[in-house]
Protein backbone atom coordinates (compact mmCIF):
# COMPACT_ATOMS: atom_id res chain seq x y z
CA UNK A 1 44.23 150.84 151.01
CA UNK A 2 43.18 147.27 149.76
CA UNK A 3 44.04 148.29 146.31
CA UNK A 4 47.91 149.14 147.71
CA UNK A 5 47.46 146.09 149.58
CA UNK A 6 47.04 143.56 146.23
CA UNK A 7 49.57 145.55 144.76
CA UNK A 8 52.25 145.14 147.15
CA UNK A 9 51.30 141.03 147.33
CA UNK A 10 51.51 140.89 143.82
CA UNK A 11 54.80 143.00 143.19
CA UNK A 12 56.55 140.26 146.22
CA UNK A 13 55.17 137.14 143.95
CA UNK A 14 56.91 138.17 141.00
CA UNK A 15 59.94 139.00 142.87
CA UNK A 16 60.09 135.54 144.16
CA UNK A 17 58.67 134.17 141.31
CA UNK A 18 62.06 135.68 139.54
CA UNK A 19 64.67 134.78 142.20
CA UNK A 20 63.22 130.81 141.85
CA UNK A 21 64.27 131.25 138.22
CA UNK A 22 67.42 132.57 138.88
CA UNK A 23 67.97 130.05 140.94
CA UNK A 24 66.96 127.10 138.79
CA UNK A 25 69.06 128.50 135.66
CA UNK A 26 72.10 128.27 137.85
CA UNK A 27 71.52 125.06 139.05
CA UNK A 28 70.48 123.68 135.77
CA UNK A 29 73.78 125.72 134.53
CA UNK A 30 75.64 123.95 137.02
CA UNK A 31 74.25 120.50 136.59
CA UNK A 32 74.87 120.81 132.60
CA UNK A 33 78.54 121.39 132.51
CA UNK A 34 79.30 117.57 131.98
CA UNK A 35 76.83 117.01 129.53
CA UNK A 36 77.73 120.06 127.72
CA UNK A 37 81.43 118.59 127.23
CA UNK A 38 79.78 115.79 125.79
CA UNK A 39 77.77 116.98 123.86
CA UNK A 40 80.66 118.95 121.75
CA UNK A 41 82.96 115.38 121.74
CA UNK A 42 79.55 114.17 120.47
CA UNK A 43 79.42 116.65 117.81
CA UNK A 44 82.94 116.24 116.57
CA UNK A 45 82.78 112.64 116.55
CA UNK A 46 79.47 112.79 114.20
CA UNK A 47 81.55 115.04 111.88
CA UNK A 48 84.20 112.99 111.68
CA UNK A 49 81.76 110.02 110.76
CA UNK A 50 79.80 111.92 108.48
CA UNK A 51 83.01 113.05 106.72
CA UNK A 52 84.37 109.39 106.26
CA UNK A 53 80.80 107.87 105.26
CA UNK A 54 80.68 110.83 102.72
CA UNK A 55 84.19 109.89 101.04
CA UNK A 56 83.28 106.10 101.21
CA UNK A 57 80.23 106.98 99.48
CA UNK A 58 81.78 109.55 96.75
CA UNK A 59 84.54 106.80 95.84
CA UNK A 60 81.87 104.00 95.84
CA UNK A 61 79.48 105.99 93.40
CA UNK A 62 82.24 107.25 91.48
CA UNK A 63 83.57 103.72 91.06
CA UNK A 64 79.99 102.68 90.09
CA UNK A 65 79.89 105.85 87.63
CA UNK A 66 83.14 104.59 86.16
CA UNK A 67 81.30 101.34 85.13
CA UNK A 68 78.40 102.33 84.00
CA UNK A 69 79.68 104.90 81.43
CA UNK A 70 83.01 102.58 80.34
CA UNK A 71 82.34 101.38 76.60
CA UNK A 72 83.32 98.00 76.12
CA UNK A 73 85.22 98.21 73.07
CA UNK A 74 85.25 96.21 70.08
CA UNK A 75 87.99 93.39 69.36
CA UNK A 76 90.24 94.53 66.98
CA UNK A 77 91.67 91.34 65.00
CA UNK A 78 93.42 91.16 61.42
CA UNK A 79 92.49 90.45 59.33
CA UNK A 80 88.77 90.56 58.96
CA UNK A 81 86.28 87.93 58.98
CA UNK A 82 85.75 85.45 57.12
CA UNK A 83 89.66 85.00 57.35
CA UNK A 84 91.22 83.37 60.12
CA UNK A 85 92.66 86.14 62.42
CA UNK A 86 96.53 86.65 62.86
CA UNK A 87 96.68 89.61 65.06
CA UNK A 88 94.53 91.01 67.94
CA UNK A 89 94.98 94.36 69.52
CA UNK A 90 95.97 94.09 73.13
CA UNK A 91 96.44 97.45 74.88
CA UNK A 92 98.19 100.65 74.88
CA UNK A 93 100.57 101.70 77.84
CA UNK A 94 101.16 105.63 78.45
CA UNK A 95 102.11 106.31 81.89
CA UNK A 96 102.94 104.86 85.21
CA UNK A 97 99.18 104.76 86.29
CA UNK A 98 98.68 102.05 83.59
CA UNK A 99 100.16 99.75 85.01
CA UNK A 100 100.56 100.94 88.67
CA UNK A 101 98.07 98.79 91.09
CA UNK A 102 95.51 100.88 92.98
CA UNK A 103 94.12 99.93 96.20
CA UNK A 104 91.17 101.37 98.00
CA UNK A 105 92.86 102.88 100.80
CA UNK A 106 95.23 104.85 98.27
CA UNK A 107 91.96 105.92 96.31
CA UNK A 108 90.75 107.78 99.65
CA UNK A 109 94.06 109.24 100.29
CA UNK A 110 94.66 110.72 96.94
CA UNK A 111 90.92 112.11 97.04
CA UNK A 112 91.65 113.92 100.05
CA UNK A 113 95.06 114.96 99.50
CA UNK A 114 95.26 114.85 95.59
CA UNK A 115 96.36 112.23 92.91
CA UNK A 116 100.10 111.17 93.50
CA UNK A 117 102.29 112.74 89.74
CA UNK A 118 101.84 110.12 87.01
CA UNK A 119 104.61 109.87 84.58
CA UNK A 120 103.57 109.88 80.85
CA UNK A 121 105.95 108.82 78.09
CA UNK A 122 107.50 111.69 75.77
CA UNK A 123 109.06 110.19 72.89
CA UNK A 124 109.04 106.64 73.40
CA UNK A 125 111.77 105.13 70.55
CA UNK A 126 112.89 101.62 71.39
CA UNK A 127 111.02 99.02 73.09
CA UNK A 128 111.57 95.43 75.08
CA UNK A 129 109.80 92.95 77.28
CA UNK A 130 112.13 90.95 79.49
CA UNK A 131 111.37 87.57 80.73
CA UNK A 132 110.02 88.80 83.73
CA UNK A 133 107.11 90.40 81.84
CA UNK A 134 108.43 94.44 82.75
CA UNK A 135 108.46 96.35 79.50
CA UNK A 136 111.55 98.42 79.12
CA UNK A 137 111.18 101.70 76.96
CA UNK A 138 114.07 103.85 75.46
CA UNK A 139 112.52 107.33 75.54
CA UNK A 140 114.75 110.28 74.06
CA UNK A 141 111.88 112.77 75.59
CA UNK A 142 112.44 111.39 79.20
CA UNK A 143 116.55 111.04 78.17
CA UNK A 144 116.18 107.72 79.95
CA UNK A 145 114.68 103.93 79.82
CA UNK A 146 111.21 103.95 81.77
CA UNK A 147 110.79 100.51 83.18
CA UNK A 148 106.90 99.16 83.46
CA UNK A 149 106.40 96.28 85.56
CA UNK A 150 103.38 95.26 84.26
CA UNK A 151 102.88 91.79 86.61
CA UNK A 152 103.77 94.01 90.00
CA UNK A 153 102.30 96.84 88.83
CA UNK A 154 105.42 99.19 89.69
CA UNK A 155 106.70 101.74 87.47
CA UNK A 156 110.78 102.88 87.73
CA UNK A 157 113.28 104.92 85.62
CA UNK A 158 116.67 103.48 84.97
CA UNK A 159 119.98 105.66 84.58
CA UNK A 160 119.44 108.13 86.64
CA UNK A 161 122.56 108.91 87.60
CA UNK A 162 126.09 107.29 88.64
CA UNK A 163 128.16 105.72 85.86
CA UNK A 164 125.17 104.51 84.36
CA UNK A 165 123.63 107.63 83.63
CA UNK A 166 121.77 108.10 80.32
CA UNK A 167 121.26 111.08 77.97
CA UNK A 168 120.22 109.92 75.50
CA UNK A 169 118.46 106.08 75.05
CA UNK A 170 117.71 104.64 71.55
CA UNK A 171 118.33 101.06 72.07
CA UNK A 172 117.30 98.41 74.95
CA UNK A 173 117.56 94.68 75.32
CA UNK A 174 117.66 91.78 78.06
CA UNK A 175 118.96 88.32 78.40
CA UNK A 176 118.23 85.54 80.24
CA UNK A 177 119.76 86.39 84.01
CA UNK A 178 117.56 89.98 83.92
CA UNK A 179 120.78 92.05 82.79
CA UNK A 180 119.46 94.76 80.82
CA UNK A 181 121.52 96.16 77.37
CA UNK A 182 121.01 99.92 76.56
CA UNK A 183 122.82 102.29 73.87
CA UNK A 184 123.07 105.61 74.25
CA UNK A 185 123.24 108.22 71.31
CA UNK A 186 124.74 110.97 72.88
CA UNK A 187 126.93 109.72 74.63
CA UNK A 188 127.94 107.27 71.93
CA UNK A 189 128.69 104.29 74.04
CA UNK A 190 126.26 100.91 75.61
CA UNK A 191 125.86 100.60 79.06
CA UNK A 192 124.95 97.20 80.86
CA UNK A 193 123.02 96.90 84.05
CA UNK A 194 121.90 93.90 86.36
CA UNK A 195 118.18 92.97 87.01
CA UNK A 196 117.93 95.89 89.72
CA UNK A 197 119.50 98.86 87.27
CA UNK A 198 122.43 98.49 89.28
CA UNK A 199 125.54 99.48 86.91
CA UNK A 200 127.86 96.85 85.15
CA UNK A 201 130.06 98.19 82.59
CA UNK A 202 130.06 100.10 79.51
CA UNK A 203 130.09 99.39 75.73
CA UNK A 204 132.81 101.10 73.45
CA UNK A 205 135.56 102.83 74.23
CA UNK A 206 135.92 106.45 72.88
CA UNK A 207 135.19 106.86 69.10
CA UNK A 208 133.90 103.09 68.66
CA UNK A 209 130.50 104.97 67.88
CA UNK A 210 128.94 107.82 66.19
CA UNK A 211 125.11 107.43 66.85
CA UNK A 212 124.95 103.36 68.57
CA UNK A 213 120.83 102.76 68.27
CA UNK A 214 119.86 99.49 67.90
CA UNK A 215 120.95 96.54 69.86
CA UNK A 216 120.75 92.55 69.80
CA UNK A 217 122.19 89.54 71.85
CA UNK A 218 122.87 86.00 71.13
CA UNK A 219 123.66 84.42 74.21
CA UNK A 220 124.91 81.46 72.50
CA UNK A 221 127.72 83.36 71.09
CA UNK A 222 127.68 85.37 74.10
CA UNK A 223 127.84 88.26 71.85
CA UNK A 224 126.20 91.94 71.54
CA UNK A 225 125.31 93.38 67.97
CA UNK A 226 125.46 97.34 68.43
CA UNK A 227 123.89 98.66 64.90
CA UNK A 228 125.77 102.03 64.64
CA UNK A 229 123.65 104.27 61.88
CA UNK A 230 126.16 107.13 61.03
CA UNK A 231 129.02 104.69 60.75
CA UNK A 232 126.45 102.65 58.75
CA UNK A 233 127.86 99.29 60.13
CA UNK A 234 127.35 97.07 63.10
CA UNK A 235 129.85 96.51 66.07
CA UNK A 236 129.92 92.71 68.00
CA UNK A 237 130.93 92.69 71.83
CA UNK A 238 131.63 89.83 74.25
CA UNK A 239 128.75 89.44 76.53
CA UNK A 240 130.97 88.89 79.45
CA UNK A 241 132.51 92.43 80.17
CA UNK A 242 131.85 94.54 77.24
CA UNK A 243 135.37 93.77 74.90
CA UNK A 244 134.94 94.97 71.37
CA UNK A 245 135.51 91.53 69.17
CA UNK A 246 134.24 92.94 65.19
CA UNK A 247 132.90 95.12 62.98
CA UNK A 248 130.52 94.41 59.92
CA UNK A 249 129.73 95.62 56.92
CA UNK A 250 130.50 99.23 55.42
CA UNK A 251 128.26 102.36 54.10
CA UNK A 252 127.10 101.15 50.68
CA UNK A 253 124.33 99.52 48.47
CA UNK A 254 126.09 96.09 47.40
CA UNK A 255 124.92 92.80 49.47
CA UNK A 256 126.20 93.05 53.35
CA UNK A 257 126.60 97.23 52.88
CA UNK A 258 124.47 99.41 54.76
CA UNK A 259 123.20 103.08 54.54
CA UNK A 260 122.22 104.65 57.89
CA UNK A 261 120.46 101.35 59.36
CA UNK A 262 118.85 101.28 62.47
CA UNK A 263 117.98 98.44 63.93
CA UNK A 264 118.51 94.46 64.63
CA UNK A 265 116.66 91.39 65.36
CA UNK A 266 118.26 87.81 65.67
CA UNK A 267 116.04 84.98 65.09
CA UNK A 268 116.65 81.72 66.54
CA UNK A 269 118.96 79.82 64.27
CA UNK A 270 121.35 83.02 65.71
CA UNK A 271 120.81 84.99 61.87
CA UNK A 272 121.00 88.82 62.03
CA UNK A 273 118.05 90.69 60.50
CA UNK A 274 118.67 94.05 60.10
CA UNK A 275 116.53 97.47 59.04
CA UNK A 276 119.01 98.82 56.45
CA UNK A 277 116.69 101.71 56.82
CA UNK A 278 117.73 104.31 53.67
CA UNK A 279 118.57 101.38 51.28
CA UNK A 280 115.03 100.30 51.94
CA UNK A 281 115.48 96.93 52.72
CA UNK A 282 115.88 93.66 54.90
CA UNK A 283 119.10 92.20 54.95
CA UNK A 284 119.67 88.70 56.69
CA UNK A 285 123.28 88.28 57.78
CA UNK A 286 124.62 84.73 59.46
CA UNK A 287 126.57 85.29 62.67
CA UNK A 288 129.62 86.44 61.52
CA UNK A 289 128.28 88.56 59.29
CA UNK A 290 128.50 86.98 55.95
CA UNK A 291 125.47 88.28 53.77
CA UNK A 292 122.62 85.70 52.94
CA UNK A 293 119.43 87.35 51.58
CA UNK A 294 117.57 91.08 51.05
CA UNK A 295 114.11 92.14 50.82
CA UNK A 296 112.38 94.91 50.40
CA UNK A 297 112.12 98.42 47.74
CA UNK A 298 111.40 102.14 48.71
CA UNK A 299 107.71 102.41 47.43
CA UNK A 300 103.96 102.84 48.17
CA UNK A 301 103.31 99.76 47.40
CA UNK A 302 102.17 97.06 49.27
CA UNK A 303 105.44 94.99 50.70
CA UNK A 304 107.66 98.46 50.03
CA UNK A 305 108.99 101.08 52.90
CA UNK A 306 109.17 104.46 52.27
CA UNK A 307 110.50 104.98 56.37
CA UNK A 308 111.37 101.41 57.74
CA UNK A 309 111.99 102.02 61.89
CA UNK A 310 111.89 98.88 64.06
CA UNK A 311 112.31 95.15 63.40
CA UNK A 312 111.17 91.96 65.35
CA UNK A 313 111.14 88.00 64.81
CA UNK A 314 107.97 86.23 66.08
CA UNK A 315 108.49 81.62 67.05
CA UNK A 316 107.67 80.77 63.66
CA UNK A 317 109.98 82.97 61.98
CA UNK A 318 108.06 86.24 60.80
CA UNK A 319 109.98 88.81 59.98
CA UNK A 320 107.91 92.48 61.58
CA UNK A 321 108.73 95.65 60.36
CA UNK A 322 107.59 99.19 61.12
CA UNK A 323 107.49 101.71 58.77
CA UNK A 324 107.03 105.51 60.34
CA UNK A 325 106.03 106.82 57.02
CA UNK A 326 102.84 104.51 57.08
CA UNK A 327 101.88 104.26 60.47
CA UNK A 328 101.69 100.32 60.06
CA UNK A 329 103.90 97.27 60.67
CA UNK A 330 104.37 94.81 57.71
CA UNK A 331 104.39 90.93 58.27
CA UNK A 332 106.77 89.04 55.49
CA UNK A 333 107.96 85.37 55.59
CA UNK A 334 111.75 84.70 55.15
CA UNK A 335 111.75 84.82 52.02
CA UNK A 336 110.42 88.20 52.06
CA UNK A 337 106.44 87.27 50.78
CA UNK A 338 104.26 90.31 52.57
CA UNK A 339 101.69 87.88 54.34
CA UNK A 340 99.82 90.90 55.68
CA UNK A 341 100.00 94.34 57.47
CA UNK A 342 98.03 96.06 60.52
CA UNK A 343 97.83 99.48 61.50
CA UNK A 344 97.29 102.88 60.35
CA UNK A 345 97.61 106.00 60.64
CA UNK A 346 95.66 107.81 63.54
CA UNK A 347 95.20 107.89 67.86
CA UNK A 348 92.75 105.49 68.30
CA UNK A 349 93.29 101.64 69.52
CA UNK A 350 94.78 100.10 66.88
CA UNK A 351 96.37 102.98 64.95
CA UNK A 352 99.75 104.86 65.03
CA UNK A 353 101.43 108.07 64.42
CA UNK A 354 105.10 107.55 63.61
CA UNK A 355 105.98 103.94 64.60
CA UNK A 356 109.40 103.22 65.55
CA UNK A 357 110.86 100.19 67.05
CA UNK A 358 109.44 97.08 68.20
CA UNK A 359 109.78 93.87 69.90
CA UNK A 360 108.27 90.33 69.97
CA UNK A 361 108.42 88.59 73.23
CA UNK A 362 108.78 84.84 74.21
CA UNK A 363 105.09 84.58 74.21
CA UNK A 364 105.18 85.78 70.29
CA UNK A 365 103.51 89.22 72.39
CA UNK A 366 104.12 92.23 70.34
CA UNK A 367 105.08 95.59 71.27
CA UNK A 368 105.60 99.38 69.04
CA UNK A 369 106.46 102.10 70.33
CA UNK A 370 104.06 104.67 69.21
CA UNK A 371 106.25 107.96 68.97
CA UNK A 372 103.54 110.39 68.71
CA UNK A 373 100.77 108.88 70.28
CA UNK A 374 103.37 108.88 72.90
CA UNK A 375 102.49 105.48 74.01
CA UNK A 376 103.73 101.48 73.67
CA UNK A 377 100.73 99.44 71.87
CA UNK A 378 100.89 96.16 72.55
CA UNK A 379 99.51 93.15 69.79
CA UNK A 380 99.28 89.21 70.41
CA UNK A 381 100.34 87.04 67.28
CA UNK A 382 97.38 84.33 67.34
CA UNK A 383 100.17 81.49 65.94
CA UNK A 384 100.34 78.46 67.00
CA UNK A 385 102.18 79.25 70.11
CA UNK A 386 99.41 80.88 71.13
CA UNK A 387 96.56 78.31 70.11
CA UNK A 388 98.47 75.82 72.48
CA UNK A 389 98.77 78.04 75.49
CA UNK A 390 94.99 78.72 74.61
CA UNK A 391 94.04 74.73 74.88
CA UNK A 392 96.25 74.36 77.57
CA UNK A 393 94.47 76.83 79.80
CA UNK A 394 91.12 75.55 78.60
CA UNK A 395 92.45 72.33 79.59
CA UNK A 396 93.64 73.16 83.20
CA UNK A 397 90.33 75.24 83.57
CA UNK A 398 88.26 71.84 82.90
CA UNK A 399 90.53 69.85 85.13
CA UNK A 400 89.83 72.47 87.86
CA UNK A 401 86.05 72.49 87.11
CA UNK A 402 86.22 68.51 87.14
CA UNK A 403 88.47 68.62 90.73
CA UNK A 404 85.24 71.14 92.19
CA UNK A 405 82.86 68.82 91.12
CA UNK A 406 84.65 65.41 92.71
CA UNK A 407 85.48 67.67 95.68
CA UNK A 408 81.71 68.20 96.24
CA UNK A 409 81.01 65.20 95.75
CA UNK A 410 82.83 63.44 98.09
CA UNK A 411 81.94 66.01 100.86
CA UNK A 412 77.99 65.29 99.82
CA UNK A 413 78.96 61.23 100.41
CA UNK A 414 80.96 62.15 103.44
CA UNK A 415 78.05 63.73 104.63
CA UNK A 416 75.73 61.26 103.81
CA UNK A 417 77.93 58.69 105.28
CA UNK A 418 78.10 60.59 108.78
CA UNK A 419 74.06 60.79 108.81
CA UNK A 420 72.44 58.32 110.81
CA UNK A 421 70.11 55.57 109.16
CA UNK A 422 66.52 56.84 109.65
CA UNK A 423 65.10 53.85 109.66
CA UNK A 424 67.11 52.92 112.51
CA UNK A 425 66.42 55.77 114.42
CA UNK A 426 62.33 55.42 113.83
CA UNK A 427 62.82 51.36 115.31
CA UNK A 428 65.08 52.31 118.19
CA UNK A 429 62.07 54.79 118.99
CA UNK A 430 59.32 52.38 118.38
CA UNK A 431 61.27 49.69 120.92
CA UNK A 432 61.63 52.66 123.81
């Protein structure tokens, strides 16, 4: 009977024992609800922060990564020690990310959602830097003129569509208000646009041209040279709206004569220098076209083209040539003297792979359009253009280092001068 007894005590324990933690688990179930809310808010908001200290990090270490492994390359000058050097190697421009700027925030975004499209040059034929610094380049891949702006870092196409749509580019030019100068192959005629790409007028009426490719201005004159190679002459136009005013020279191999030439270059006592491309040569023609001197043989030799292309004038009166067939651009005086070449064949810095035409900026900058490399390389002329600009930047950057220095030097005396005499201070406490 004592035996049911403890039995019976013990079996209402556990039964209370159990409905006390029953009754704690709802209460505690209860009591949580709150903090349970909070806790998943919590939870979310320590994803989120993980997630953004994780992308900070990947961009940071991958920006780190970037520098570590980037090899500093070599200067590439010409030509070679012990000789004084003419040329350096600059750069080489192939797509819109080149030149496009890149700030952090747009690194994040296009790590999340993916790199924005990048547009890469396809046959790059004709190049030009305005005064503005944007390089302009005729590409007959693209069917249009790709416009780098190089100081803003903004990329745009122009002729897009409208009256000054392009088919096919070969020629481009500037002058001195922005207004750009392009000829079109296929659709045999020029077309002239402001600054913006806005359309002006066009160039030639209907069977002025059979294949328009390179172009020149001299403001002067206010006249455009259009070199036209399968009429194997060159057409002059007012600058003003466009009127045909000339023609020069005929298909043939006698002094002012051309056979299939390509392009022009005016240097600045207003002469024409043109790549009479299949007769080999230079010929320099006065304003009007009357002839005044040739240069040049089809060869292998040094000074000799086998596949002359583009043509460009540097402040000191250079005469720059690119020949496709040797992946190289020749440097000759006036007189026609080869003073020295750069380039070869190949994809690295330095090299090419079917050089076409060219331009020499204000700045005696020089740019080739690199048809298979599919890419502008850009070369500085180290003249003596270039040697002043260099002193004159070393000189500013003294006079700015000088201007520190007196700047901190005065604010040392000002401070000094503010500072109370200490002498004066230790009497005035020796008389208190």
């Amino acid at each position: 009977m004592s035996n049911d007894k403890a039995q019976m005590m013990e079996k209402c324990q556990m039964s209370n024992f159990k409905a006390q933690n029953r009754k704690s688990s709802n209460v505690k179930a209860q009591s949580s609800n709150i903090p349970y809310l909070f806790d998943i808010c919590h939870l979310d908001f320590d994803i989120y922060l993980t997630f953004v200290i994780w992308i900070l990090t990947f961009v940071i270490l991958a920006s780190l990564s970037s520098c570590a492994t980037t090899k500093v390359e070599e200067e590439m000058i010409w030509p070679l020690p012990p000789d004084e050097p003419r040329i350096k190697f600059i750069r080489s421009i192939y797509s819109s990310s080149d030149i496009e700027q890149r700030s952090f925030g747009k690194s994040i975004t296009e790590f999340v959602v993916g790199e924005e499209p990048v547009a890469r040059m396809i046959k790059p034929y004709a190049v030009h830097a305005d005064k503005d610094g944007r390089i302009l380049v005729a590409d007959a891949g693209w069917r249009k003129v790709l416009v780098f702006d190089v100081k803003n870092g903004k990329f745009s196409i122009l002729g897009e569509g409208g009256p000054g749509i392009l088919a096919k580019p070969m020629g481009v030019t500037t002058d001195s208000h922005g207004r750009i100068y392009v000829t079109d192959t296929l659709q045999d005629r020029g077309v002239v646009y402001d600054h913006d790409g806005n359309f002006l007028f066009g160039i030639g009426e209907r069977g002025r041209f059979l294949q328009p490719v390179g172009i020149a201005l001299n403001e002067n004159l206010k006249r455009i040279y259009v070199v036209d190679t399968q009429k194997h002459n060159i057409s002059v136009f007012s600058m003003d709206d466009g009127r045909f005013l000339s023609e020069i020279g005929k298909r043939g191999m006698s002094n002012g004569e051309f056979n299939f030439p390509t392009n022009i270059a005016i240097d600045k006592d207003g002469n024409l220098c043109v790549m009479d491309t299949f007769n080999f040569r230079v010929q320099i023609l006065d304003a009007d076209g009357k002839f005044l001197s040739k240069f040049g043989s089809v060869g292998t030799a040094f000074g000799s083209f086998s596949k002359p292309k583009g043509i460009g004038i540097d402040s000191e009166g250079h005469i720059y040539v690119t020949d496709a067939a040797f992946s190289n651009v020749q440097i000759f005086d006036k007189n026609g003297q080869l003073l020295l070449f750069f380039g070869e064949f190949g994809n690295k810095n330095g090299q090419m792979w079917l050089a076409a035409g060219m331009h020499i900026d204000e700045n005696d900058t020089i740019y080739v359009a690199d048809q298979y490399n599919k890419r502008i390389d850009i070369f500085q002329y180290l003249g003596e253009k270039y040697k002043k600009k260099q002193e004159e930047a070393k000189a500013i950057g003294m006079k700015k280092v000088e201007a520190k220095v007196e700047a901190e030097k005065k604010g040392e005396d000002a401070v000094k001068a503010g500072t109370p005499d200490q002498d004066k201070i230790n009497k005035k406490g020796a008389g208190n």
